[in-house]
N, C-alpha and C. Protein backbone atom coordinates (compact mmCIF):
# COMPACT_ATOMS: atom_id res chain seq x y z
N UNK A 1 24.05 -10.97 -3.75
CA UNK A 1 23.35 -12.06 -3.13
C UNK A 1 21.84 -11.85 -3.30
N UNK A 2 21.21 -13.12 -3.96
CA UNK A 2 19.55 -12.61 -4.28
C UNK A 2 19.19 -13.38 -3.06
N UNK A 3 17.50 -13.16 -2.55
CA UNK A 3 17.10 -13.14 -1.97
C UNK A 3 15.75 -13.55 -2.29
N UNK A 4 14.95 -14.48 -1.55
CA UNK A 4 13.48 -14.64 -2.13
C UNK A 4 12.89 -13.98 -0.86
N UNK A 5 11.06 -13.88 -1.87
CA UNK A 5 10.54 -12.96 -0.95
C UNK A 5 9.90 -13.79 0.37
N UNK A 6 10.06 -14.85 0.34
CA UNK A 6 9.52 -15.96 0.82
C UNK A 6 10.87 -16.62 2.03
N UNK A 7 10.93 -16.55 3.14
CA UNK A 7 12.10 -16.82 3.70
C UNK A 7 13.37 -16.03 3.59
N UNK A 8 13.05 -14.78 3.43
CA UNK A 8 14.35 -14.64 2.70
C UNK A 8 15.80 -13.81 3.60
N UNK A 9 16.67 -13.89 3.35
CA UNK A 9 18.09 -13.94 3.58
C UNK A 9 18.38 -12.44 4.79
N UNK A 10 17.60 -11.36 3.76
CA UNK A 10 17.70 -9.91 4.51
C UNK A 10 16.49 -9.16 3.79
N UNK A 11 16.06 -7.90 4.84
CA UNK A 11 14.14 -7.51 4.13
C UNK A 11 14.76 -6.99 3.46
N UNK A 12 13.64 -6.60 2.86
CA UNK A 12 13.09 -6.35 0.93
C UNK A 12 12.14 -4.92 1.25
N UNK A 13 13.40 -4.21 0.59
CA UNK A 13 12.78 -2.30 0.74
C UNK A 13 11.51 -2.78 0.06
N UNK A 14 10.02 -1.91 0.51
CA UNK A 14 9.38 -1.98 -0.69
C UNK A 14 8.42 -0.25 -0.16
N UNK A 15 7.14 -0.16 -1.54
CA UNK A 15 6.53 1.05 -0.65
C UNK A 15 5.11 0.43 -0.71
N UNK A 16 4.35 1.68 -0.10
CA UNK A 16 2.74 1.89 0.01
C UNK A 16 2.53 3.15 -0.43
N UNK A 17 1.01 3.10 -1.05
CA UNK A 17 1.00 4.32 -1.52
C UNK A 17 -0.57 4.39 -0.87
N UNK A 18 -0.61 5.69 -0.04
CA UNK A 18 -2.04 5.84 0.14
C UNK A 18 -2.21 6.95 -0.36
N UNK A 19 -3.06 6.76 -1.24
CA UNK A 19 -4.07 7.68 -2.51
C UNK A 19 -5.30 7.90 -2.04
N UNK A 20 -5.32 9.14 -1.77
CA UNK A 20 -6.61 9.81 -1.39
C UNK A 20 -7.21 10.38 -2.33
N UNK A 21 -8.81 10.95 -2.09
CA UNK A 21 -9.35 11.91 -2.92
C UNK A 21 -10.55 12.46 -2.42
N UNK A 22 -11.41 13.39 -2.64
CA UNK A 22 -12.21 13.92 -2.21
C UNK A 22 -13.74 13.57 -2.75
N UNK A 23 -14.71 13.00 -2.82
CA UNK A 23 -15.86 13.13 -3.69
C UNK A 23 -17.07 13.58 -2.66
N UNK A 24 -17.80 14.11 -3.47
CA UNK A 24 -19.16 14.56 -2.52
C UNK A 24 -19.05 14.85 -1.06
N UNK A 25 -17.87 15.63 -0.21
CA UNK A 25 -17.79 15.54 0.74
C UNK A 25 -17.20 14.76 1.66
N UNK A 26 -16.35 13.73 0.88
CA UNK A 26 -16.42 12.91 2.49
C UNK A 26 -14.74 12.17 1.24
N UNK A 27 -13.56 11.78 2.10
CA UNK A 27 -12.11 11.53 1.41
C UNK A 27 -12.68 10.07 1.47
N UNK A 28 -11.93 9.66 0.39
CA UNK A 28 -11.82 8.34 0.01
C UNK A 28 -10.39 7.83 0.24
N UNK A 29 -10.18 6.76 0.34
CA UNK A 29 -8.80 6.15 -0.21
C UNK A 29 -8.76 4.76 -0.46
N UNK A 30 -7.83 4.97 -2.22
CA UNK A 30 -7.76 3.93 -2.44
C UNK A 30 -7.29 2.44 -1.91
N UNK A 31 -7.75 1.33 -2.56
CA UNK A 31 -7.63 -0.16 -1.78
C UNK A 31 -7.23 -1.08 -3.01
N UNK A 32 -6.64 -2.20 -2.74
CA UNK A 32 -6.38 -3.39 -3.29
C UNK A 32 -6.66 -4.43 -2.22
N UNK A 33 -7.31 -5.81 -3.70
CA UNK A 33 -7.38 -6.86 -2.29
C UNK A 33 -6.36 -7.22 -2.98
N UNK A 34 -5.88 -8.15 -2.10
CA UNK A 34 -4.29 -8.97 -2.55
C UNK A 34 -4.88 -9.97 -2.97
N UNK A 35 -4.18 -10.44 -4.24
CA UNK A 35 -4.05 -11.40 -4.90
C UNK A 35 -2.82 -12.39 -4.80
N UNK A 36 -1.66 -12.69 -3.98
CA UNK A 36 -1.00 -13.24 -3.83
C UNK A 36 -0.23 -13.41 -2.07
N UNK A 37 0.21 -13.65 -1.63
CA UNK A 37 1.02 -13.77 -0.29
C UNK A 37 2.14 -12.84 0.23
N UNK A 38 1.77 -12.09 1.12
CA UNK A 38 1.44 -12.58 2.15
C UNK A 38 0.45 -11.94 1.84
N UNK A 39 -0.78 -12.48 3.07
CA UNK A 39 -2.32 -11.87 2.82
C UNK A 39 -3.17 -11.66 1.89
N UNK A 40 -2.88 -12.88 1.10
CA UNK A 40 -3.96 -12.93 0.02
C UNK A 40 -5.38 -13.19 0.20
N UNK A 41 -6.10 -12.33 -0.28
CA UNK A 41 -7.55 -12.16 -0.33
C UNK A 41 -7.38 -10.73 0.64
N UNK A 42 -6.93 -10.39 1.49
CA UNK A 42 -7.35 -9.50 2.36
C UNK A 42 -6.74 -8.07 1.53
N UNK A 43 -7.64 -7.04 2.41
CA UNK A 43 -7.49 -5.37 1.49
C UNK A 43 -6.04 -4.73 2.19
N UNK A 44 -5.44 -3.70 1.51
CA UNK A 44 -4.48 -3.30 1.88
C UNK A 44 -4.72 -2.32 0.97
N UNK A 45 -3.11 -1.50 1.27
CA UNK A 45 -2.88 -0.20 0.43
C UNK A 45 -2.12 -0.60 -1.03
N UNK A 46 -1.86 -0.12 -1.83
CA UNK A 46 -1.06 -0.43 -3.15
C UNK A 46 0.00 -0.54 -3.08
N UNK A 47 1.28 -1.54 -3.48
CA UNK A 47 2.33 -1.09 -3.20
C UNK A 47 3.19 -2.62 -3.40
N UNK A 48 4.41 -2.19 -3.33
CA UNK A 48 5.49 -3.82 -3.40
C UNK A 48 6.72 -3.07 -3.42
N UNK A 49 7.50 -4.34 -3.81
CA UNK A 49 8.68 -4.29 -3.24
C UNK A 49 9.48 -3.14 -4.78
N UNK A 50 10.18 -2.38 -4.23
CA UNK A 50 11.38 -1.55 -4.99
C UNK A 50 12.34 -2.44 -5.90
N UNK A 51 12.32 -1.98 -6.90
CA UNK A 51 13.47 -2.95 -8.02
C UNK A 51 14.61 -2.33 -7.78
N UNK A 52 15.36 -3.21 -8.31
CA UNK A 52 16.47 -2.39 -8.13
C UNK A 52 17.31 -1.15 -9.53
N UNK A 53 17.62 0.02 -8.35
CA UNK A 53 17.77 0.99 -9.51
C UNK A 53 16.78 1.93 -9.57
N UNK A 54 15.81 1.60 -8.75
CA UNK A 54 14.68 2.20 -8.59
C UNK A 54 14.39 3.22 -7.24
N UNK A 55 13.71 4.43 -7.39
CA UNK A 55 13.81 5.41 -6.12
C UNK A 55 12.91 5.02 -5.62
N UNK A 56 12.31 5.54 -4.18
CA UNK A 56 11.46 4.92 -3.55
C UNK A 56 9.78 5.38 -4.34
N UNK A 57 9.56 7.22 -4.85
CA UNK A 57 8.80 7.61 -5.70
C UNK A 57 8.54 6.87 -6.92
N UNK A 58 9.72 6.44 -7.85
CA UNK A 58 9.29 5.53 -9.02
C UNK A 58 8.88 4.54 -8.72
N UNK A 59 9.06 4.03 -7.93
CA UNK A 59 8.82 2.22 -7.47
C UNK A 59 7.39 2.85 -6.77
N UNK A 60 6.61 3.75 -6.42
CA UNK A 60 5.56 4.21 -6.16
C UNK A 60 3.92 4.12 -6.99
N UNK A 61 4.88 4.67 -7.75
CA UNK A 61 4.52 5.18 -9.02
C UNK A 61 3.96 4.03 -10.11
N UNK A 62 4.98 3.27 -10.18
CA UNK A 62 5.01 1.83 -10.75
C UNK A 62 4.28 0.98 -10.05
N UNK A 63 4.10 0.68 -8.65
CA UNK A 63 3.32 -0.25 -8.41
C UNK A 63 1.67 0.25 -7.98
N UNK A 64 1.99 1.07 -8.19
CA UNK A 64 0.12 2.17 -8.03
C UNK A 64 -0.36 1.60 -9.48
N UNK A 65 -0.15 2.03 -9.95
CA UNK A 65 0.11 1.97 -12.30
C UNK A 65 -0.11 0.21 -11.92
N UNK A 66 0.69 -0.16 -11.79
CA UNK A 66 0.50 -2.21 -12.54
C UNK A 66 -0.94 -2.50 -11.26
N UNK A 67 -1.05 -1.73 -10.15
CA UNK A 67 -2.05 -2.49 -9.34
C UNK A 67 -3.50 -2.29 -9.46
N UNK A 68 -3.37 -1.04 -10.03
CA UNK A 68 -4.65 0.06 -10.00
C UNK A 68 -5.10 0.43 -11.42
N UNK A 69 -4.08 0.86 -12.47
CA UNK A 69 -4.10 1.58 -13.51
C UNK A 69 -4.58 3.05 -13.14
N UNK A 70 -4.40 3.23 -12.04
CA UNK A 70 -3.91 5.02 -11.68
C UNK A 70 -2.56 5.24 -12.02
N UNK A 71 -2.51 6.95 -12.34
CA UNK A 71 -0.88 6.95 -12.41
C UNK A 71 -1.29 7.99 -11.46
N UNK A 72 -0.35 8.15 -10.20
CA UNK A 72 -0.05 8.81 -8.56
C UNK A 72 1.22 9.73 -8.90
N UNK A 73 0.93 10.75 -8.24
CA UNK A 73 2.16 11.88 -7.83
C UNK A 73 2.29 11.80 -6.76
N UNK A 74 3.66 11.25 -5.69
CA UNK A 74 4.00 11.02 -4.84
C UNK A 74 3.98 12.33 -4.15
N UNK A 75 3.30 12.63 -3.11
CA UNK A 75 2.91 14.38 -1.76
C UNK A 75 4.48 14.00 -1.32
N UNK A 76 4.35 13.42 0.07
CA UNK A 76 5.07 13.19 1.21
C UNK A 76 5.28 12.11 1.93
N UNK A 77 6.24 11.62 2.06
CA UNK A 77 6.21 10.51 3.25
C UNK A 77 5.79 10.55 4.47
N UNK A 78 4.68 8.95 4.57
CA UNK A 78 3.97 9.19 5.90
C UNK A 78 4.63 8.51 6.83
N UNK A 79 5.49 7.26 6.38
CA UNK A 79 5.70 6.52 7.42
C UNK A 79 6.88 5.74 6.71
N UNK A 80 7.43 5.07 7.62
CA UNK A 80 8.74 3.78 7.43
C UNK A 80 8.50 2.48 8.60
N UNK A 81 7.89 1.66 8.00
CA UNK A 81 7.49 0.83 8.84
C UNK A 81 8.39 -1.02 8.51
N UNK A 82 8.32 -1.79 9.21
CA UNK A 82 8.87 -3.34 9.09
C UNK A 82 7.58 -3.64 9.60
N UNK A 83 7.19 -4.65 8.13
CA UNK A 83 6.65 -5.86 7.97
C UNK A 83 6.93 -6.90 8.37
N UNK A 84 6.48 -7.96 9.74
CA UNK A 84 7.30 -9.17 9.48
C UNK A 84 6.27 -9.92 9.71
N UNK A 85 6.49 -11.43 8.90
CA UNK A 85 5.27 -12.65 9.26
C UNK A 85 6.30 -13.58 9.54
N UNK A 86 6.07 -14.08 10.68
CA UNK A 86 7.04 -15.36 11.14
C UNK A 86 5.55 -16.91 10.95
N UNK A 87 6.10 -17.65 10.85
CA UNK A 87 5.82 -18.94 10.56
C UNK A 87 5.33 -19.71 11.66
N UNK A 88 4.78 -20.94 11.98
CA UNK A 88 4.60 -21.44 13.01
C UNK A 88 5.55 -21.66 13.75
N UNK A 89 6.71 -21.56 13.69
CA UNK A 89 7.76 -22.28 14.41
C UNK A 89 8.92 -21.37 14.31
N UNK A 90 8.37 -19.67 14.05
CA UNK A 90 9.02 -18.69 14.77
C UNK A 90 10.06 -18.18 13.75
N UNK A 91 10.42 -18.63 12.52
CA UNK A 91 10.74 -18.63 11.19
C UNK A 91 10.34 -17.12 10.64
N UNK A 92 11.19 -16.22 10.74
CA UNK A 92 10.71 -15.31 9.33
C UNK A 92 10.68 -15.51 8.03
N UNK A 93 9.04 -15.61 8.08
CA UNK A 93 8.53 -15.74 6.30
C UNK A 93 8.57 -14.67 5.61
N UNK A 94 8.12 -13.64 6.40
CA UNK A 94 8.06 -12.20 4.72
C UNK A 94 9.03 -11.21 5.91
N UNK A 95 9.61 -10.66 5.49
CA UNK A 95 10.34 -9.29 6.12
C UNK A 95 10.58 -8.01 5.45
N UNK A 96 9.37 -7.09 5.06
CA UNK A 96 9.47 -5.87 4.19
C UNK A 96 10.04 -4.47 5.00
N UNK A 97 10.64 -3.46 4.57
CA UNK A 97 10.90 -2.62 5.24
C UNK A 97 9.95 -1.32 4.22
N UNK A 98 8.99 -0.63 4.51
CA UNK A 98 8.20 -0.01 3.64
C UNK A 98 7.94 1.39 3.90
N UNK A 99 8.69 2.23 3.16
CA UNK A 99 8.06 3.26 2.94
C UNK A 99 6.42 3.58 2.52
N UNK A 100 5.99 4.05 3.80
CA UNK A 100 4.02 4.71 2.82
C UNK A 100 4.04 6.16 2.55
N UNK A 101 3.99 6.69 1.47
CA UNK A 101 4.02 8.04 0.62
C UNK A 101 2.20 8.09 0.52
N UNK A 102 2.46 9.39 1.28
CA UNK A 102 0.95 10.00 0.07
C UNK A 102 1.19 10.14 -1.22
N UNK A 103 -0.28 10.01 -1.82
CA UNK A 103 -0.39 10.37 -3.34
C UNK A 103 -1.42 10.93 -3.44
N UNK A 104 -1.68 11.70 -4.67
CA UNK A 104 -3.15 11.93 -5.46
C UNK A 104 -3.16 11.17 -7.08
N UNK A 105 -3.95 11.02 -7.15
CA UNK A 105 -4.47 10.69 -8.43
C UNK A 105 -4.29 11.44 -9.50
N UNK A 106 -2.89 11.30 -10.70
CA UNK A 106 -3.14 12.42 -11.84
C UNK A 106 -3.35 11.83 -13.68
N UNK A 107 -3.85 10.65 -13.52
CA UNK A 107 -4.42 9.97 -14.73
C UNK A 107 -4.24 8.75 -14.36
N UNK A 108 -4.87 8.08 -16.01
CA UNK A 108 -5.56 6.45 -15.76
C UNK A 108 -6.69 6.36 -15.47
N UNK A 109 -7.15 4.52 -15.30
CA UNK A 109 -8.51 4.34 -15.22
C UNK A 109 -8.51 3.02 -14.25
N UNK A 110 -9.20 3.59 -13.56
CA UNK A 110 -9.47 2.37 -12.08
C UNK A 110 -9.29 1.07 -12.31
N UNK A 111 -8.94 -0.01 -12.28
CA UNK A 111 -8.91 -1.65 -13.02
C UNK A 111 -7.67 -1.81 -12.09
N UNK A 112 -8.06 -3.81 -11.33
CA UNK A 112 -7.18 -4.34 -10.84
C UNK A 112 -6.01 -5.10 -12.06
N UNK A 113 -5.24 -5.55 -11.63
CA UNK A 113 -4.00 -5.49 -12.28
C UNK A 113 -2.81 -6.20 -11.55
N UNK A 114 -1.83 -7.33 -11.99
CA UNK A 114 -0.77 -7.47 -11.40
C UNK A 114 -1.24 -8.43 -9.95
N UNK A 115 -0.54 -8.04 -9.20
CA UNK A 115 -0.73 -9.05 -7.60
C UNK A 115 -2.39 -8.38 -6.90
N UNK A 116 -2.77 -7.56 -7.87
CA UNK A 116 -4.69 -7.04 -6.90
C UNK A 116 -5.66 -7.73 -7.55
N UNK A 117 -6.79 -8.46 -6.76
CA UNK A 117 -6.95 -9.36 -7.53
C UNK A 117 -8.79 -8.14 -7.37
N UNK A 118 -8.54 -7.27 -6.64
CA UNK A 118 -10.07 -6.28 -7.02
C UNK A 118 -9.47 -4.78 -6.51
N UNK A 119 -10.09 -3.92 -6.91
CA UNK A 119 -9.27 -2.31 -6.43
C UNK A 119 -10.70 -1.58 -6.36
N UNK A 120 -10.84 -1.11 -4.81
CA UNK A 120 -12.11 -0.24 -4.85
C UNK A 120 -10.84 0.99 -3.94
N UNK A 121 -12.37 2.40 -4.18
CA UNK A 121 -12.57 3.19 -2.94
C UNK A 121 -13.02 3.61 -2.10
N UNK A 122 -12.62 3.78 -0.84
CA UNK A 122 -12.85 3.22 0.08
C UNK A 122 -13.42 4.65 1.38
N UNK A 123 -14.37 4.58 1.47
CA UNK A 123 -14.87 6.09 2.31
C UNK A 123 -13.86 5.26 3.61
N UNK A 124 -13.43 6.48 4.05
CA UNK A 124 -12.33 6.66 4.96
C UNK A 124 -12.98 6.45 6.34
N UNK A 125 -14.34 6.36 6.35
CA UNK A 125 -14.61 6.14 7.52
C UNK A 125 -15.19 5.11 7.71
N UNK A 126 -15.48 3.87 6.98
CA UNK A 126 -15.61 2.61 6.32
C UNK A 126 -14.20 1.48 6.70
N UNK A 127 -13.12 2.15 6.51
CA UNK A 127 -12.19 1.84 6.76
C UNK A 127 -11.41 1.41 8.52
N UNK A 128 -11.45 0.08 8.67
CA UNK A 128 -11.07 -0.15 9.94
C UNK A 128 -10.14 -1.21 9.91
N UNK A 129 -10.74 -2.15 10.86
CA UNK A 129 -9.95 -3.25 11.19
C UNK A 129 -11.05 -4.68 11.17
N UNK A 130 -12.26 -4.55 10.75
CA UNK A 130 -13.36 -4.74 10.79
C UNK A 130 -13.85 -4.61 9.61
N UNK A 131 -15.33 -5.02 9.19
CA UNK A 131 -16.01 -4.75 7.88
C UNK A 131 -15.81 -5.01 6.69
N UNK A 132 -16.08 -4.56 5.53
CA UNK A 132 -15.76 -4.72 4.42
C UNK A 132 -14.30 -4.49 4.04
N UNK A 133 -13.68 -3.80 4.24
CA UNK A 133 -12.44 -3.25 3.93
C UNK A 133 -11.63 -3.84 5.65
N UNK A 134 -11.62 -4.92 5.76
CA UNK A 134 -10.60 -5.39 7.26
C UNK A 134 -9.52 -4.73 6.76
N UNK A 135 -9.04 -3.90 7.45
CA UNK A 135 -7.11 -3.83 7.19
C UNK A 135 -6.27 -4.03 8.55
N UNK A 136 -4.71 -3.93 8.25
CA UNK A 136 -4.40 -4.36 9.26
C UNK A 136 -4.55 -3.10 10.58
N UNK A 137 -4.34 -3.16 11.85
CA UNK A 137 -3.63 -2.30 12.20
C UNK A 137 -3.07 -1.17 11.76
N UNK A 138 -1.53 -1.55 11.56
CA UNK A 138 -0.65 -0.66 11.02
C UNK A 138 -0.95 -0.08 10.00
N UNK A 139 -2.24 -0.38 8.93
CA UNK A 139 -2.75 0.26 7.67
C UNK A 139 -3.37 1.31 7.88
N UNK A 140 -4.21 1.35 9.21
CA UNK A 140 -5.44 2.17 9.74
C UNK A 140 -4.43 2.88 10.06
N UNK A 141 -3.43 2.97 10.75
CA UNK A 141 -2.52 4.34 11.63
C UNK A 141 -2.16 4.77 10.17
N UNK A 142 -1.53 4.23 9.38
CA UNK A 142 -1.11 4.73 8.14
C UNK A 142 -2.00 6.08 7.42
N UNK A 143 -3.25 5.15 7.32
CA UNK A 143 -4.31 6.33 6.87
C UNK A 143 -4.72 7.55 7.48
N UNK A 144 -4.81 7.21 9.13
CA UNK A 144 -5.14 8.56 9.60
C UNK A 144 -4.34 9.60 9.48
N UNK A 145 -2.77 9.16 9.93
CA UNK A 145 -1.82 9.76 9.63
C UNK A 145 -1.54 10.57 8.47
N UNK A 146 -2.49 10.09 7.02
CA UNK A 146 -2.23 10.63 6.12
C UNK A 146 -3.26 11.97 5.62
N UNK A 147 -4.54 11.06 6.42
CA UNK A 147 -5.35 12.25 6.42
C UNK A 147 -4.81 13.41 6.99
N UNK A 148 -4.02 13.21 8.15
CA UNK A 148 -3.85 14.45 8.69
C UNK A 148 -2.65 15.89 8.29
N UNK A 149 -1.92 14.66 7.11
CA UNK A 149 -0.89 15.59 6.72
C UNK A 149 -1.30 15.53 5.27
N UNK A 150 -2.56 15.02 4.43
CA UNK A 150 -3.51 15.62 3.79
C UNK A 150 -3.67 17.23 4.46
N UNK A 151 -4.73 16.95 5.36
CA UNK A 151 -5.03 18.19 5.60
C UNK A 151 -4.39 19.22 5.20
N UNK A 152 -2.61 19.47 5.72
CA UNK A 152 -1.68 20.28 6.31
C UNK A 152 -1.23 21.11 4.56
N UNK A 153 -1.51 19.79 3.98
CA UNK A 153 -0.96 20.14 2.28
C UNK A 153 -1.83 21.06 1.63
N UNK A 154 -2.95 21.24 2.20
CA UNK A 154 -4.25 21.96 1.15
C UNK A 154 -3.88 23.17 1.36
């Protein structure tokens, strides 16, 4: 039974990948603005829905690569979270179920790509709910979270 991503039937595994890195002192992590729905125009982490046949690391991997033109080595899982956007009239429109994996950066060259319609990085403390980089909520817990099991990995 297929399923669209748009209304659809039952959620749609997908991941996030938050890609960190270190420069001059102070961690970065990477961003995409969205180029398509849900939340188009606004910044988020890299990431979509799992094909099928696909592990949750390759489907990582793959949508870091088509969004970014980074290629990512999946650390650890940070989180398992549900996405949902209901409609005016109480309707579930998007329903993702998403793995967010740390990554680092191990080749490629920075360039948006695919559903990002710009890809910066993003000083981690720049990063809110607010400002240049608005993210959601649940993006910001994502990140700290990752910083912190960053840390634990070094």
């Amino acid at each position: 039974m297929e399923s669209s991503r748009e209304y659809p039937n039952f959620p749609i595994p997908g991941v996030g990948a938050v890609v960190l890195r270190e420069v001059e002192g102070r961690t970065e992590v990477l961003l995409i603005r969205r180029g398509s729905e849900p939340m188009a125009g606004g910044w988020s982490l890299p990431g979509g829905a799992i094909e099928l046949g696909e592990t949750v690391s390759e489907a990582c991997v793959r949508e870091t690569l088509e969004e970014t033109g980074l290629m990512v080595q999946p650390l650890a899982e940070v989180e398992i979270i549900d996405i949902i956007y209901r409609d005016a009239m109480g309707r579930v429109q998007y329903h993702y179920v998403v793995v967010d994996i740390l990554c680092r950066v191990v080749g490629g060259q920075l360039l948006s790509g695919t559903d990002a319609s710009d890809v910066a990085w993003a000083d981690v403390r720049q990063v809110s709910e607010l400002g240049d980089f608005a993210l959601t909520p649940r993006a910001c817990t994502v990140i700290r979270k990752a910083l912190i099991m960053n840390e634990d990995l070094k």
